[in-house]
Protein backbone atom coordinates (compact mmCIF):
# COMPACT_ATOMS: atom_id res chain seq x y z
CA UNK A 1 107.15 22.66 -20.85
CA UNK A 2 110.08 20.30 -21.18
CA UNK A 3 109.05 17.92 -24.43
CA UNK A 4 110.93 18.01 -26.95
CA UNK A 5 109.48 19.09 -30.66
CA UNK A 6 108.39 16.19 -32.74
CA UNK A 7 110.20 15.87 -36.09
CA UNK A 8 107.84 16.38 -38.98
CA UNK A 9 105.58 14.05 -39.52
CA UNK A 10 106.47 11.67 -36.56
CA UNK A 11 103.66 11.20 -34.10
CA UNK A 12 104.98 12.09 -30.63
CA UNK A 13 104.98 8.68 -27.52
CA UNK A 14 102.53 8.38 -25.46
CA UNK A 15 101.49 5.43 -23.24
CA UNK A 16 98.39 4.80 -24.27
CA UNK A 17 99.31 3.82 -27.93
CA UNK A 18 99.33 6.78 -30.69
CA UNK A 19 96.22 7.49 -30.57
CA UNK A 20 94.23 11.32 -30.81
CA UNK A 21 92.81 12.10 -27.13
CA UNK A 22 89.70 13.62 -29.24
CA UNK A 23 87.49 11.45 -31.31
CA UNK A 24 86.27 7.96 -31.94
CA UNK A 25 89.89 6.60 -31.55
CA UNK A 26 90.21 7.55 -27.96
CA UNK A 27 90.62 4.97 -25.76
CA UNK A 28 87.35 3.77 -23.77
CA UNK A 29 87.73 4.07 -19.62
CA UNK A 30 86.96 0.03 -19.27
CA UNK A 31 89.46 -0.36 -21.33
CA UNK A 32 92.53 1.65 -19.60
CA UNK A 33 90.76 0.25 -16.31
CA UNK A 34 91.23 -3.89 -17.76
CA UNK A 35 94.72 -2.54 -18.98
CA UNK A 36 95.55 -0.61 -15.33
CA UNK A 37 93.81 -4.05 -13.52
CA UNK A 38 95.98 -6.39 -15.72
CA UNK A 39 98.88 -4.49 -14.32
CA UNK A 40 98.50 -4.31 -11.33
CA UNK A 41 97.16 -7.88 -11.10
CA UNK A 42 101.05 -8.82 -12.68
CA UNK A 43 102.72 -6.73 -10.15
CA UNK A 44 100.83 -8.46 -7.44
CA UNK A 45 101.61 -11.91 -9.25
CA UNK A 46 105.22 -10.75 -9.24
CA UNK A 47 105.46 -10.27 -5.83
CA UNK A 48 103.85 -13.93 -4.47
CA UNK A 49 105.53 -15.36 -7.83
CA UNK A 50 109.15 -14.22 -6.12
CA UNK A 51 107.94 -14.81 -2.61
CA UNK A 52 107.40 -18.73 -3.35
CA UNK A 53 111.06 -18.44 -5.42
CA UNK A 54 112.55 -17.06 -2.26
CA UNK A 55 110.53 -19.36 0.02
CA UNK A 56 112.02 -22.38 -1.99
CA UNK A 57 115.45 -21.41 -2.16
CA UNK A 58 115.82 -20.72 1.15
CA UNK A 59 114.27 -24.07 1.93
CA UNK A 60 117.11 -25.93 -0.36
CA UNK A 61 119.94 -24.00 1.02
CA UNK A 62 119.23 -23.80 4.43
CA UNK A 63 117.17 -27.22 5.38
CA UNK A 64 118.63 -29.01 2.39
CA UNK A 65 115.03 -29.95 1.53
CA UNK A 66 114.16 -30.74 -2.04
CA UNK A 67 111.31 -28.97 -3.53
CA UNK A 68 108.22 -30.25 -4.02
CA UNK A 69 106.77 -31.14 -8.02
CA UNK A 70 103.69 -28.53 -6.24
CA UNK A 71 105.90 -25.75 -5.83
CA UNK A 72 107.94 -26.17 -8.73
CA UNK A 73 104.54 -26.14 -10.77
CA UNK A 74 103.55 -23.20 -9.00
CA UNK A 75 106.72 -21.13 -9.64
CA UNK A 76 106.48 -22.27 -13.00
CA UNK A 77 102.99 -21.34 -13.37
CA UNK A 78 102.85 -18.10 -11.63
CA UNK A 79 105.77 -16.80 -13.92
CA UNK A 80 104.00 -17.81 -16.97
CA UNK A 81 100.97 -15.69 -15.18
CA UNK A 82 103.09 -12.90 -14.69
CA UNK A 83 104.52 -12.46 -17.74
CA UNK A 84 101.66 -12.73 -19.42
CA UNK A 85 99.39 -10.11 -17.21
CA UNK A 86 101.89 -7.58 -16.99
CA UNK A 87 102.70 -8.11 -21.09
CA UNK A 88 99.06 -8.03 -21.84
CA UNK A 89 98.28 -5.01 -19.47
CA UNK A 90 100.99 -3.12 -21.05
CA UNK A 91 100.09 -4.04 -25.03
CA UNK A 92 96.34 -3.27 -24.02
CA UNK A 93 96.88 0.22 -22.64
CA UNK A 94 98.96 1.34 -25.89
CA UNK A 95 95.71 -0.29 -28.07
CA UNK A 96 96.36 -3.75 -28.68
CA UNK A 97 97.45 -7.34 -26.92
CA UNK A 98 93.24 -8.01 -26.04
CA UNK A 99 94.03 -11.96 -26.46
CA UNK A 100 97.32 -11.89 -24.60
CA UNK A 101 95.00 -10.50 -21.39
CA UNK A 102 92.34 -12.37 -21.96
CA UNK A 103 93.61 -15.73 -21.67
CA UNK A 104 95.93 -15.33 -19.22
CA UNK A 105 93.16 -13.96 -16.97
CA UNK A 106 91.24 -17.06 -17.60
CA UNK A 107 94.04 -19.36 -16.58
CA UNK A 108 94.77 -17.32 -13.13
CA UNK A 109 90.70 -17.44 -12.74
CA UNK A 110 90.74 -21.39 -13.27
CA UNK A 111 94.55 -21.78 -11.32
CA UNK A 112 93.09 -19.90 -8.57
CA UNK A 113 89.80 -21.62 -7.89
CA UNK A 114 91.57 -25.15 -8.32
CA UNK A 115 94.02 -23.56 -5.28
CA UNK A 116 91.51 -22.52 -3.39
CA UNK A 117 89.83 -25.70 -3.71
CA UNK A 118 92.53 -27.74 -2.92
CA UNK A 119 93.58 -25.75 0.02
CA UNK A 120 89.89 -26.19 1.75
CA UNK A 121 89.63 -30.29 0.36
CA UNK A 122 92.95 -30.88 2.36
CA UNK A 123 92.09 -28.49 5.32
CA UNK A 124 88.37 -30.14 6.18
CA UNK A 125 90.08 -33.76 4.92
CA UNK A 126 93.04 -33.33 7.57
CA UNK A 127 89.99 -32.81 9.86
CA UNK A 128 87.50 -35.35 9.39
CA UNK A 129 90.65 -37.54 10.37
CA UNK A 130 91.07 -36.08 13.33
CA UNK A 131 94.30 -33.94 12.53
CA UNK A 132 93.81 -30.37 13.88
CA UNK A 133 93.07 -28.03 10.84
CA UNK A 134 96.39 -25.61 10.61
CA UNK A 135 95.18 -22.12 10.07
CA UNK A 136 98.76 -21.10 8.71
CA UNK A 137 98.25 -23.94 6.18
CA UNK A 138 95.33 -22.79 5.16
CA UNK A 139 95.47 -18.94 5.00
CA UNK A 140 99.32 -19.57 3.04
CA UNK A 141 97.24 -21.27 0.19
CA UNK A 142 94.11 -18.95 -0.01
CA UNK A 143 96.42 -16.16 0.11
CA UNK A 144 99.33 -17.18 -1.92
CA UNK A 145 99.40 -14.93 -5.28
CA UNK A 146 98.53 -15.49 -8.05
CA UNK A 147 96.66 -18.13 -7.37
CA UNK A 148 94.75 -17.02 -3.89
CA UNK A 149 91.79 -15.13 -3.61
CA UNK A 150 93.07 -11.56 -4.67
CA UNK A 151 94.16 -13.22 -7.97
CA UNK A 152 90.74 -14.67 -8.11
CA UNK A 153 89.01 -11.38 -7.66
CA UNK A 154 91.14 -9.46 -9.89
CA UNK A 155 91.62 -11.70 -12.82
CA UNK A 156 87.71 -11.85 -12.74
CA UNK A 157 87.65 -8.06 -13.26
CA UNK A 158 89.73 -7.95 -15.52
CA UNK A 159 87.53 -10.64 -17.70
CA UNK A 160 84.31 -8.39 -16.67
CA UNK A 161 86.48 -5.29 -18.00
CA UNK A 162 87.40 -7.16 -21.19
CA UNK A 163 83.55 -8.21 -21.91
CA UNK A 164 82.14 -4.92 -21.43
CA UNK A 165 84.61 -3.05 -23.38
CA UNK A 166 83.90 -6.07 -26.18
CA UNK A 167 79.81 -4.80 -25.89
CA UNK A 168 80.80 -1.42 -26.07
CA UNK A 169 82.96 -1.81 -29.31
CA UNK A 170 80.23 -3.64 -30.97
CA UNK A 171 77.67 -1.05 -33.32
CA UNK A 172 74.25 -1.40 -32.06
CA UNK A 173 72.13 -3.81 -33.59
CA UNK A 174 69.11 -2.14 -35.90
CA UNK A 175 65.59 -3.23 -35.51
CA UNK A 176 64.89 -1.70 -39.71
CA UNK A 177 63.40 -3.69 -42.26
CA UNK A 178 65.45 -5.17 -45.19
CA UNK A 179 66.44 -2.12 -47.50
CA UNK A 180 64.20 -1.20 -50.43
CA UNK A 181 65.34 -0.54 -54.26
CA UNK A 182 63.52 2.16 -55.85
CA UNK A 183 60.16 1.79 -53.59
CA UNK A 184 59.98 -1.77 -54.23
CA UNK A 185 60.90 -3.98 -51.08
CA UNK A 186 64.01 -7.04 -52.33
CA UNK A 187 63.17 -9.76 -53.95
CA UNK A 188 65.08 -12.94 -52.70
CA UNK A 189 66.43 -15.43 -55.62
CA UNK A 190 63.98 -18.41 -56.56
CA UNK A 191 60.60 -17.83 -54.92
């Protein structure tokens, strides 16, 4: 109702890459859901990523406490997630940027489990000492993003999404004999 004509010969813009809506070059559902996923996974990585920023600026202005190495590595880290999720969600949906998503899924997958990790080593090691185990402690590291445990579950659907919609690209594997000339089955070289 309101688009604008198309100049001759110019495809028209759409989001998911130029591609026809009809045919084989339409874009497969697990692959718009890993795209949508990877998205969504950055926007969620954006948020904790700016909530630790904010948490540690406001501890350097306000206590005058120096930041940590952990939390510097962690803003650093999370940003590079970020950038990379929401970059790779976006190229995927318009057709292309599979590598960008992939990888950077894996590293929140393997960031997140060390977190986790750590967070219940220190917890059960601050009790065998006989410190009591600080519940706020713990549930800040599960649940800090993108490392905690929604990062965990959504950069592993996202890897799940990118693996089936590798199987599905892939043409199905034939169970025929090797290919006959004129009746007579292929002779191999030297036998």
């Amino acid at each position: 109702m309101f688009q604008c004509p198309t100049p001759h010969g110019q495809m028209p813009f759409s989001l998911a890459g130029n591609q026809s809506s009809h045919g084989p070059t339409m874009q497969s559902r697990i692959a718009r859901n890993a795209a949508i996923t990877g998205i969504i996974n950055g926007g969620v990585a954006l948020h904790g990523t700016g909530f630790t920023i904010a948490l540690t600026s406001f501890n350097m202005t306000t206590m005058r406490i120096t930041p940590s190495i952990t939390s510097l590595l962690s803003i650093a880290l999370g940003s590079l997630i970020t950038a990379g999720l929401l970059t790779g969600g976006i190229f995927f949906l318009r057709g292309r940027g599979y590598k960008i998503l992939l990888t950077t899924a894996i590293r929140q997958l393997i960031s997140a489990l060390c977190n986790i990790a750590i967070a219940f080593t220190t917890a059960f090691d601050r009790a065998g000492t006989g410190f009591i185990v600080d519940p706020y402690d713990l549930f800040y590291r599960v649940f800090t993003e993108p490392f905690g445990s929604f990062g965990l579950a959504l950069s592993f659907c996202i890897i799940a999404h990118l693996f089936m919609w590798q199987r599905e690209k892939q043409p199905p594997r034939s169970s025929q004999t090797m290919p006959t000339t004129m009746g007579q089955p292929h002779q191999y070289p030297f036998t």
